[in-house]
C-alpha atoms as a PDB file:
ATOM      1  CA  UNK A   1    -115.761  26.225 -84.657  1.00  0.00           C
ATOM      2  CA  UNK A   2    -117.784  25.110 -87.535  1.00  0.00           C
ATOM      3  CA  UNK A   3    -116.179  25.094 -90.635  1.00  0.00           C
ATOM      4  CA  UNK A   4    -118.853  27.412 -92.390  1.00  0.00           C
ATOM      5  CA  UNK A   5    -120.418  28.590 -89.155  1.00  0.00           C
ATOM      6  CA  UNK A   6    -120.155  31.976 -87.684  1.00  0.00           C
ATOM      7  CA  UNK A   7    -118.355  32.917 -84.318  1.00  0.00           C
ATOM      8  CA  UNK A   8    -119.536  36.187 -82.311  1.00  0.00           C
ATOM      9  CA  UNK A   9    -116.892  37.807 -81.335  1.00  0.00           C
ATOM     10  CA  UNK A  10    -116.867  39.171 -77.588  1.00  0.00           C
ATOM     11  CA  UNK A  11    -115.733  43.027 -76.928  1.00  0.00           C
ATOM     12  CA  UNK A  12    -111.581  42.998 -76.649  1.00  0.00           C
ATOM     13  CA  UNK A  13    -111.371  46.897 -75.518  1.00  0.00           C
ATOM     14  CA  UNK A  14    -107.601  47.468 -76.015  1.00  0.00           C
ATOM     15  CA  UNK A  15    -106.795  44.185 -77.142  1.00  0.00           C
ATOM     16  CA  UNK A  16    -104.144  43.882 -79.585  1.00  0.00           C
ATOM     17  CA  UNK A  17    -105.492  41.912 -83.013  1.00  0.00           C
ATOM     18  CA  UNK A  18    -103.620  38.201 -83.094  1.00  0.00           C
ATOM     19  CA  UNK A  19    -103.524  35.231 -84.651  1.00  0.00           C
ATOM     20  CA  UNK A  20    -105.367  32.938 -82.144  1.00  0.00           C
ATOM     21  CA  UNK A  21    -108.654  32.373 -84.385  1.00  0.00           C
ATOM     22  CA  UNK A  22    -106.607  32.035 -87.724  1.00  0.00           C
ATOM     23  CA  UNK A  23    -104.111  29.276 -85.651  1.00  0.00           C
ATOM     24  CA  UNK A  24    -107.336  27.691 -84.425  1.00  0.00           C
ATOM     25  CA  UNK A  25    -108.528  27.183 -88.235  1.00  0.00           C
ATOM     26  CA  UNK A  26    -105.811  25.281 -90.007  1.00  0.00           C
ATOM     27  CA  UNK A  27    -102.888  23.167 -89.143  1.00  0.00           C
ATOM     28  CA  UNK A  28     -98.931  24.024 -88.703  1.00  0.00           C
ATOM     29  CA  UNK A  29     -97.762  24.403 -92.516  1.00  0.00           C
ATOM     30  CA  UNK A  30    -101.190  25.024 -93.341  1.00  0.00           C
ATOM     31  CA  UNK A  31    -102.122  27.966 -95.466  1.00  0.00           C
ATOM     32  CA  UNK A  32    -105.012  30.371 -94.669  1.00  0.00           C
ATOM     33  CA  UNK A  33    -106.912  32.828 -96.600  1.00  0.00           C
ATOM     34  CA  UNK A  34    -108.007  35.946 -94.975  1.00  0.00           C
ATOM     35  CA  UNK A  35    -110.540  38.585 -96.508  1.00  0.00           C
ATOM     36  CA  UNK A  36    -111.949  41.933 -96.050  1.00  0.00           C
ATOM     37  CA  UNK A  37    -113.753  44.464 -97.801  1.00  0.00           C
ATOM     38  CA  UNK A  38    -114.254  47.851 -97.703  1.00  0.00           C
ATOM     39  CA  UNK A  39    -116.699  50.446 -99.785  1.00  0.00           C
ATOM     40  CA  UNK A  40    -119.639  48.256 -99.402  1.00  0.00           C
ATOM     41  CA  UNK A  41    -122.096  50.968 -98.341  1.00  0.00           C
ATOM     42  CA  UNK A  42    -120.221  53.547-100.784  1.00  0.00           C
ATOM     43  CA  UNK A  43    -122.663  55.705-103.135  1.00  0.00           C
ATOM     44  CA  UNK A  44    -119.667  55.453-106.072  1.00  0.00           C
ATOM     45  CA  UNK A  45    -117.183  53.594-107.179  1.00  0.00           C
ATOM     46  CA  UNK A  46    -116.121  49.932-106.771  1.00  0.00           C
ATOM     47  CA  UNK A  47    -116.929  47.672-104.288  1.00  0.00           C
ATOM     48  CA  UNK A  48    -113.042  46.324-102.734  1.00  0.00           C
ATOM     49  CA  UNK A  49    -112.223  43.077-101.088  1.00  0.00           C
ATOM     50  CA  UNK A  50    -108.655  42.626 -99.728  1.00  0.00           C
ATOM     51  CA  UNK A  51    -107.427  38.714 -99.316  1.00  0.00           C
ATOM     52  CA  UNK A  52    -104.014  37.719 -98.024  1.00  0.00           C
ATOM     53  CA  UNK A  53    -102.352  34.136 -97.764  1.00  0.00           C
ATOM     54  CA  UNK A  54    -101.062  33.224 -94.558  1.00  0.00           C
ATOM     55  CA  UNK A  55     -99.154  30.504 -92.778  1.00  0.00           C
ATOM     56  CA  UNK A  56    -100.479  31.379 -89.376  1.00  0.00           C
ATOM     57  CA  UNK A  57     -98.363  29.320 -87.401  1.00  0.00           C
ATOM     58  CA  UNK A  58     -94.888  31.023 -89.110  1.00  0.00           C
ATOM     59  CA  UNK A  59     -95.067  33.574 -86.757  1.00  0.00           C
ATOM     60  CA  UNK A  60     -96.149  36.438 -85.314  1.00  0.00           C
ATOM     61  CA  UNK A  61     -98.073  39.658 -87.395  1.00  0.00           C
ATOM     62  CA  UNK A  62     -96.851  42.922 -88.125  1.00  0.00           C
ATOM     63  CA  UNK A  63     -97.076  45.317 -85.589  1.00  0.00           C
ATOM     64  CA  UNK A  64     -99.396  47.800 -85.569  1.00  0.00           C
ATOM     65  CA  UNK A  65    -102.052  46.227 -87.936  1.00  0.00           C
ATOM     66  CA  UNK A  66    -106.344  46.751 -86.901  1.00  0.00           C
ATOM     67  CA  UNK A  67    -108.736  47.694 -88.862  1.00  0.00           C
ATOM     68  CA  UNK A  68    -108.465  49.526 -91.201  1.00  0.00           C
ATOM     69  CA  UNK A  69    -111.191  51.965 -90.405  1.00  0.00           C
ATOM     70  CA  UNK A  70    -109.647  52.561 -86.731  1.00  0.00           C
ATOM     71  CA  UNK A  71    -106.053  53.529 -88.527  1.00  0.00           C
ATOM     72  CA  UNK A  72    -105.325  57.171 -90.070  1.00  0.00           C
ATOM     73  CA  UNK A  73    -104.298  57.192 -93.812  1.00  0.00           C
ATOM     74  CA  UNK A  74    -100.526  57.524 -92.604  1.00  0.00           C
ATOM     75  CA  UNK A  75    -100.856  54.843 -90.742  1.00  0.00           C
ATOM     76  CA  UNK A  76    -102.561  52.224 -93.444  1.00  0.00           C
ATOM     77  CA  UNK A  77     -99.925  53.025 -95.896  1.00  0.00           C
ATOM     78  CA  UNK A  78     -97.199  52.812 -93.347  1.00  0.00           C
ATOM     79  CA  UNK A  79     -97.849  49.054 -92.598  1.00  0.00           C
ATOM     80  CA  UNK A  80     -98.251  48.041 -96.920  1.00  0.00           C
ATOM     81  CA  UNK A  81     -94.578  47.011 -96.534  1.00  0.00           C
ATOM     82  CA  UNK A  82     -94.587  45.272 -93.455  1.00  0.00           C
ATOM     83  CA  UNK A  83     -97.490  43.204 -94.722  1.00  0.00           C
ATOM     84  CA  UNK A  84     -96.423  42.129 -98.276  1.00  0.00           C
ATOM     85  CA  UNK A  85     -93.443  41.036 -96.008  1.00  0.00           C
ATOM     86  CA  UNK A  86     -95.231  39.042 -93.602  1.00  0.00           C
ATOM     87  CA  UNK A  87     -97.888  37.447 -96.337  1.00  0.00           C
ATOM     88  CA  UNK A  88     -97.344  34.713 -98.334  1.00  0.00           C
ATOM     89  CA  UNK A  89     -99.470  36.247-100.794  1.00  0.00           C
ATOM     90  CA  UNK A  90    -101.874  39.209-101.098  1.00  0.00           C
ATOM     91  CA  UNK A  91    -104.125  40.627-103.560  1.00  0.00           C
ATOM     92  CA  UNK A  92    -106.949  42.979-103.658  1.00  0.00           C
ATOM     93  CA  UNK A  93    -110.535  42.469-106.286  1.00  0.00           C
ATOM     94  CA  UNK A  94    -112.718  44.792-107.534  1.00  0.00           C
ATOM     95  CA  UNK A  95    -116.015  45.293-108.864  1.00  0.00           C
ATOM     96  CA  UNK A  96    -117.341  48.222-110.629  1.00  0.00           C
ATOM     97  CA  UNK A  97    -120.163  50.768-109.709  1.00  0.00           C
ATOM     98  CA  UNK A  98    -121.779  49.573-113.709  1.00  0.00           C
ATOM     99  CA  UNK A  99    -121.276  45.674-111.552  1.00  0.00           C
ATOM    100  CA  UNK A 100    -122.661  46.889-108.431  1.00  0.00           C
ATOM    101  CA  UNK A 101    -125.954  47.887-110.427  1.00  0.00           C
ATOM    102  CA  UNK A 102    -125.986  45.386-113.187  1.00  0.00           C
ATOM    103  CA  UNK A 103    -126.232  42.406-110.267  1.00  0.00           C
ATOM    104  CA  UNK A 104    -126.391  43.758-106.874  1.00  0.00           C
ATOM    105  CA  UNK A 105    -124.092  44.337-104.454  1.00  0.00           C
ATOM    106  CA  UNK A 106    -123.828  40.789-102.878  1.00  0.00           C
ATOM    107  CA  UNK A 107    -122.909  39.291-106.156  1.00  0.00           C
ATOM    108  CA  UNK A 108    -120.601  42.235-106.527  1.00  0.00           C
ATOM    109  CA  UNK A 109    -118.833  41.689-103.750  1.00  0.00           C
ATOM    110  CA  UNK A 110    -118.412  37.958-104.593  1.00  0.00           C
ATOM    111  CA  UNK A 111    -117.013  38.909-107.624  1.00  0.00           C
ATOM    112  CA  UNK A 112    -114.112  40.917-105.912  1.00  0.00           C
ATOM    113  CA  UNK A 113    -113.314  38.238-103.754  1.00  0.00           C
ATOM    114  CA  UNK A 114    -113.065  35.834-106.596  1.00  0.00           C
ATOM    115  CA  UNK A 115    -110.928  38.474-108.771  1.00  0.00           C
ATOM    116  CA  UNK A 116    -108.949  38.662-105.726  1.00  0.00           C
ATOM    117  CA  UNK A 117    -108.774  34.695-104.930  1.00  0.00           C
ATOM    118  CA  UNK A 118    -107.609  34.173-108.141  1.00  0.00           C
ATOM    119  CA  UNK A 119    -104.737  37.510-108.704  1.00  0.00           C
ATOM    120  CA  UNK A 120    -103.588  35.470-104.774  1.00  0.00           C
ATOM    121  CA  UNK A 121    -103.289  32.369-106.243  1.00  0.00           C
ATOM    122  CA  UNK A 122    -101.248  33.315-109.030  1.00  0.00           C
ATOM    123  CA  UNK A 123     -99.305  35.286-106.538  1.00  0.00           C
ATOM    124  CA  UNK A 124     -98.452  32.110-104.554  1.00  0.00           C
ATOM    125  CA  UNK A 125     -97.842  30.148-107.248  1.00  0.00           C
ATOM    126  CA  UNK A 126     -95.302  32.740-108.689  1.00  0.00           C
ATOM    127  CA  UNK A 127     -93.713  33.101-105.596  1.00  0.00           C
ATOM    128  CA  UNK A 128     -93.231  28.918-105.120  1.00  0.00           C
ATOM    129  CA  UNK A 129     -91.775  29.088-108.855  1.00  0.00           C
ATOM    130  CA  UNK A 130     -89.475  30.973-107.549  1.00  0.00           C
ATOM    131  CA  UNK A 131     -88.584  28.784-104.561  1.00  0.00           C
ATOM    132  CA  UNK A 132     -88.676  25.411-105.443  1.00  0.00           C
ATOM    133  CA  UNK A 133     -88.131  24.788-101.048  1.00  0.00           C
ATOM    134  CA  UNK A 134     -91.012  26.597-100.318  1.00  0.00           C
ATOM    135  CA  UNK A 135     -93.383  25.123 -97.430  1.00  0.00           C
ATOM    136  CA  UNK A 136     -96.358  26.145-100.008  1.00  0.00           C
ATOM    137  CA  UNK A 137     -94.920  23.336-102.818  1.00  0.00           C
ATOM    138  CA  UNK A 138     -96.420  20.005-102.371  1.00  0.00           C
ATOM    139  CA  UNK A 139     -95.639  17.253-105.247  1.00  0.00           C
ATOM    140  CA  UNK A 140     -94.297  20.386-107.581  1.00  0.00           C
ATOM    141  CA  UNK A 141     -97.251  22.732-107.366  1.00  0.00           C
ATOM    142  CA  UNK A 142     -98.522  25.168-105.031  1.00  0.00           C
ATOM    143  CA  UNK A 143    -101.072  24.105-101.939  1.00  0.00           C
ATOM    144  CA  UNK A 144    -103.950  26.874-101.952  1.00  0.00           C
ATOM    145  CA  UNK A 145    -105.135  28.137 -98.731  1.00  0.00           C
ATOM    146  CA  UNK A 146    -107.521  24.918 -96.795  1.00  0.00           C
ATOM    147  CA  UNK A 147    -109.880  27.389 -95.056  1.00  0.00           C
ATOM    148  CA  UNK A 148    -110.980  31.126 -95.585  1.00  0.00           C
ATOM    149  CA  UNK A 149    -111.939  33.536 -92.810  1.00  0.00           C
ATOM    150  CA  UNK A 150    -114.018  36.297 -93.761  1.00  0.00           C
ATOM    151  CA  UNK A 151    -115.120  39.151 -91.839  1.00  0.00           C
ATOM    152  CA  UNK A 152    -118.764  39.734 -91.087  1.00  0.00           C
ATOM    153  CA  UNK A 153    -121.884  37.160 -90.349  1.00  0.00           C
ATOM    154  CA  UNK A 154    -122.569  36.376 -94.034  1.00  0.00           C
ATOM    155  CA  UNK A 155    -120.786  33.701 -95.618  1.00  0.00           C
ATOM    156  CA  UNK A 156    -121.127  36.522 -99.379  1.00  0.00           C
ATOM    157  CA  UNK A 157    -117.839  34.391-100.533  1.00  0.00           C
ATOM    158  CA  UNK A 158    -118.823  30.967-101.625  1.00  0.00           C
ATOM    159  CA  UNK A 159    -119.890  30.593-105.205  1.00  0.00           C
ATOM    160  CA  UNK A 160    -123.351  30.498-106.157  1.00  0.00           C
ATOM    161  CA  UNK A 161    -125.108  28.922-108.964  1.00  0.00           C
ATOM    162  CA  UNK A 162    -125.506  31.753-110.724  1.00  0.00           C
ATOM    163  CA  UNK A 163    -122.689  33.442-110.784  1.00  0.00           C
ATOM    164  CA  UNK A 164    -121.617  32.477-114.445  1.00  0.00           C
ATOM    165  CA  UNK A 165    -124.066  35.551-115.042  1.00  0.00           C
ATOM    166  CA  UNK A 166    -121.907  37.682-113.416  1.00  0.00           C
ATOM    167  CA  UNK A 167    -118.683  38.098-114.655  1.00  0.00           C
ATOM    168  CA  UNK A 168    -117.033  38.330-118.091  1.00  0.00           C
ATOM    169  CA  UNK A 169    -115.527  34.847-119.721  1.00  0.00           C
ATOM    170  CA  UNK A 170    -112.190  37.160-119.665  1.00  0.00           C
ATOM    171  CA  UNK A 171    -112.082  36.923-116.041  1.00  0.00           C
ATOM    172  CA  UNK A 172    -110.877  33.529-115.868  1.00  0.00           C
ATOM    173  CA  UNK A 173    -111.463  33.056-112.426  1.00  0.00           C
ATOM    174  CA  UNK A 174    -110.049  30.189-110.142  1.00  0.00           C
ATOM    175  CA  UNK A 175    -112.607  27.841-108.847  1.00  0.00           C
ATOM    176  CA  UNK A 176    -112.981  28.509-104.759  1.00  0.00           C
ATOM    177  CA  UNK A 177    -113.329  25.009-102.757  1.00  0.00           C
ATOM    178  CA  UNK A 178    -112.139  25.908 -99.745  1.00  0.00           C
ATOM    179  CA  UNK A 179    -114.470  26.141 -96.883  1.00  0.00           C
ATOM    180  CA  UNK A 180    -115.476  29.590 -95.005  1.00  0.00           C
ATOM    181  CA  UNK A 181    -114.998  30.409 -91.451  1.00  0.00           C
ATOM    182  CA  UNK A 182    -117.478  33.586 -91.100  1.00  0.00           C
ATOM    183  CA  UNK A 183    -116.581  35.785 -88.025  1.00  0.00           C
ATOM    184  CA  UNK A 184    -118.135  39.098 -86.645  1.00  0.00           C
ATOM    185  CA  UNK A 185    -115.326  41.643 -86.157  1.00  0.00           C
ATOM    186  CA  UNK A 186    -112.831  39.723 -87.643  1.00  0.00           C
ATOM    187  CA  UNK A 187    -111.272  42.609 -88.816  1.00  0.00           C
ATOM    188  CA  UNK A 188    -110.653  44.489 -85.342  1.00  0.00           C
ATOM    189  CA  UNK A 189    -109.664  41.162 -83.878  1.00  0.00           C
ATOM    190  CA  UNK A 190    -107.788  38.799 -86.316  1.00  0.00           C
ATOM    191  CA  UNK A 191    -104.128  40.401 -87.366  1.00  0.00           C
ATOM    192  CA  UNK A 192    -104.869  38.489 -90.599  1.00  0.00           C
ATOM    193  CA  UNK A 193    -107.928  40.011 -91.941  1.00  0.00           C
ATOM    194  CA  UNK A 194    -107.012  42.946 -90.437  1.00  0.00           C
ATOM    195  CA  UNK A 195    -104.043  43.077 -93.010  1.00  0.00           C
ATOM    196  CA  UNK A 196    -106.667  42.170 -95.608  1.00  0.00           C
ATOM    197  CA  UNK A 197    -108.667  45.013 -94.523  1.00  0.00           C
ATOM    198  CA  UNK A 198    -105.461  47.483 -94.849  1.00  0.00           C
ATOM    199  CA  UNK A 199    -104.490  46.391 -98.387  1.00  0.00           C
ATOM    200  CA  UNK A 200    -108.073  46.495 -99.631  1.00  0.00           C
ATOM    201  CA  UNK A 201    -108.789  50.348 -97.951  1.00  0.00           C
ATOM    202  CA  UNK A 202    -105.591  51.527 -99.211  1.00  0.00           C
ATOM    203  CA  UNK A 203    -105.744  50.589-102.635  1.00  0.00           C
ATOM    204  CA  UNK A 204    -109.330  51.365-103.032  1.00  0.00           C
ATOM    205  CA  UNK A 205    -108.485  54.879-101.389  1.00  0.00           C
ATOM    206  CA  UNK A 206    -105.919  55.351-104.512  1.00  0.00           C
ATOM    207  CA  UNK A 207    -108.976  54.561-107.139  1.00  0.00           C
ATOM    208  CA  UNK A 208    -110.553  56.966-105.777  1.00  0.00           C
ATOM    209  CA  UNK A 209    -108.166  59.914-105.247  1.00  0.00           C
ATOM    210  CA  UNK A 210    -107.363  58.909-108.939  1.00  0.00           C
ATOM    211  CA  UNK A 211    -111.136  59.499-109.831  1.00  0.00           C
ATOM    212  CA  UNK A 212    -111.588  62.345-108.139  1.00  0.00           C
ATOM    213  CA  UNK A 213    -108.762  64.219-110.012  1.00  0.00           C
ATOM    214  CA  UNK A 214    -110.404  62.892-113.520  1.00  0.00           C
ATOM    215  CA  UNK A 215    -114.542  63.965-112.249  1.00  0.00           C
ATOM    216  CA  UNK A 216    -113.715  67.052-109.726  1.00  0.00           C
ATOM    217  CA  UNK A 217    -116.462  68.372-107.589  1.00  0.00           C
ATOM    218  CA  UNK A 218    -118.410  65.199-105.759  1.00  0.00           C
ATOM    219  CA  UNK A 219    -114.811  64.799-103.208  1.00  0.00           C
ATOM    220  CA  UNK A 220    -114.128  61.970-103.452  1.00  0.00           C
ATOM    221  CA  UNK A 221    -110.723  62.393-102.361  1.00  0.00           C
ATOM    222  CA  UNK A 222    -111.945  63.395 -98.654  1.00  0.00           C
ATOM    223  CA  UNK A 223    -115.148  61.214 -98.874  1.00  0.00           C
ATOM    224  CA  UNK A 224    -114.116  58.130-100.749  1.00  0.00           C
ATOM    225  CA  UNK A 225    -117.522  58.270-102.522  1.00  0.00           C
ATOM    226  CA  UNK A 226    -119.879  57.665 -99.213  1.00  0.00           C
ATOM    227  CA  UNK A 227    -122.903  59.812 -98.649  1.00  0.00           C
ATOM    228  CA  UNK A 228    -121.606  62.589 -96.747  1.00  0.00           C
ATOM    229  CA  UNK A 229    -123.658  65.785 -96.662  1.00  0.00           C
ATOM    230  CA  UNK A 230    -121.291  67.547 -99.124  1.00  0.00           C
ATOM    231  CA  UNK A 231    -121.472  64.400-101.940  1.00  0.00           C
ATOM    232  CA  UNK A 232    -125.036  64.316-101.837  1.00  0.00           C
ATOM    233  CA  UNK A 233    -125.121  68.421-101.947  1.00  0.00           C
ATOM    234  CA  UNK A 234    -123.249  67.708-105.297  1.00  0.00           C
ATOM    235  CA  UNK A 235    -125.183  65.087-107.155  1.00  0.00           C
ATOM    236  CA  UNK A 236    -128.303  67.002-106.585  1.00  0.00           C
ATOM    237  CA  UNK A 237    -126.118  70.340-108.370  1.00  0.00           C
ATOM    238  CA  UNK A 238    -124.396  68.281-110.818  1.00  0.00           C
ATOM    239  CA  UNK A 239    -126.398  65.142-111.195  1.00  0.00           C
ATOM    240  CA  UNK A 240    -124.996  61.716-110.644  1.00  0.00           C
ATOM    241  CA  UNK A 241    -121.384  60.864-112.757  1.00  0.00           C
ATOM    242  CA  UNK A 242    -120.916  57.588-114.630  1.00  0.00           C
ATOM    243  CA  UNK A 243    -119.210  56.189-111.162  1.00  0.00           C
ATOM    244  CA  UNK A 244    -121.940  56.668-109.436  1.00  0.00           C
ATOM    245  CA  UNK A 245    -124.036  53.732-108.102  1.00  0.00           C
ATOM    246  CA  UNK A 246    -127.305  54.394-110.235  1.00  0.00           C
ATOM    247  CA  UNK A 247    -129.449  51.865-108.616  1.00  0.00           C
ATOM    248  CA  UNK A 248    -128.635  53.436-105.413  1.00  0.00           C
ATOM    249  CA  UNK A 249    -131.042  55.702-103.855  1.00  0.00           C
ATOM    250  CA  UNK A 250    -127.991  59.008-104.266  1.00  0.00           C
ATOM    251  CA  UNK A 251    -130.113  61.688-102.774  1.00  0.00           C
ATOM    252  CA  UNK A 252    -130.356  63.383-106.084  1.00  0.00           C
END
C-alpha cells in the first residue's frame, strides 16, 4: 500500500473490525495514528476529528468497537474505558461553526485533526514522563506515531500552505510529518479508527447536548445539529442561532 495512496476497501458483511491494515502500516514497536471524524455534513456546531495512538502489534482491540455510526449511544460510551485502556494515547480536535464558515470546511476539518495531533502528542509524551521504560521513549523523548490512517478517500490531513491563515498563533500546533495512509471505510473495518471514530462521536455528542440545554428549540440533543425535518422546521421559525453554520445553505 502506498504510503499516501488510498485502498478501497471490499464489503466485510459481518466481519469483525481488526487490526490487519493498521499491522500492515508500521513495524512491531511502531506507533500508529488513527483518525476519524464525525459532524462533517452537520448544519451547526463544530466539525470533530477523533485520533488515537496505537502500537498495533501490542495486541488485540477492544471488543465490541465499529463505527461509530453503526453503535447506539449506550454502546459508544460503554467502550470510552476500554479504549483509553487499550490506546497509547487519544485525543479528540475541534473546529467551530464561526471556523467552518470563516475557511471552509476542508480547512476546518484540518484544523481539528491538527488540534487533536497535537492534545495526542502531549498525551504520549505525558504518559512516557511518567514511564521512563516505556516502548514509546527512544534516546529520552517520546517517538510520535510513523504513519497516519485516516478514514475516507481524501488525504484532508496533511498541512497545506496556507494554513497559517487558519488558526490562531494561540493554538500552538505540532508540526505533522508523518505520512497518510487514506482508506475508504476505515472506520467500519479498522478497530483503530474505529476507536477514533467512538471518542470523536461521543464527545462531540456531549457539545452538543450541552448546547442544546443553553439554545433550546433547534434539538440538538436528538439531532446533533444535522438537517432533519424538525431542525430545519426551526430555523425557518426562529432563524438561524450563533452555532449555526451561516455559510451553509440551513433551509431558512
Amino acid at each position: 500500500m502506498s504510503p499516501r495512496g488510498t485502498s478501497k476497501a471490499t464489503t466485510r458483511r459481518g466481519h469483525e473490525p481488526d487490526l490487519s491494515v493498521e499491522r500492515a502500516l508500521v513495524s512491531p514497536g511502531a506507533l500508529l495514528a488513527c483518525v476519524d471524524e464525525v459532524g462533517r455534513g452537520s448544519l451547526a456546531g463544530p466539525v470533530s476529528v477523533g485520533l488515537v495512538i496505537i502500537d498495533p502489534h501490542a495486541g488485540d482491540a477492544p471488543v465490541g468497537i465499529r463505527d461509530s455510526k453503526d453503535l447506539s449511544a449506550h454502546a459508544r460510551q460503554a467502550l470510552i474505558a476500554a479504549i483509553e485502556d487499550w490506546v497509547v494515547a487519544g485525543a479528540v480536535g475541534h473546529a467551530s461553526a464561526e471556523e467552518i464558515d470563516a475557511h471552509g470546511i476542508v480547512p476546518a476539518l484540518r484544523l481539528a485533526g491538527h488540534r487533536a495531533w497535537t492534545a495526542a502528542l502531549a498525551a504520549l509524551a505525558a504518559s512516557a514522563a511518567g514511564d521512563a521504560s516505556a516502548a514509546a521513549v527512544e534516546n529520552g523523548r517520546p517517538s510520535a506515531p510513523s504513519a497516519i490512517l485516516l478514514d475516507g478517500s481524501h488525504d484532508w490531513f496533511t498541512p497545506q500552505l496556507l494554513d497559517a491563515l487558519t488558526h490562531a498563533p494561540d493554538d500552538d500546533l505540532a508540526e505533522v510529518t508523518a505520512p497518510v495512509t487514506t482508506r475508504v471505510k476505515a472506520d467500519r473495518d479498522c478497530a483503530g479508527v474505529g476507536a477514533a471514530s467512538v471518542l470523536a462521536k461521543v464527545e462531540r455528542d456531549a457539545i452538543m447536548d450541552a448546547l442544546d440545554r443553553d439554545h433550546p428549540g433547534f434539538g440538538w440533543a436528538q439531532n446533533k445539529g444535522y438537517g432533519t425535518a424538525a431542525h430545519k422546521e426551526a430555523i425557518q421559525t426562529m432563524g438561524a442561532g450563533v452555532y449555526h453554520r451561516r455559510t451553509w445553505h440551513l433551509g431558512a
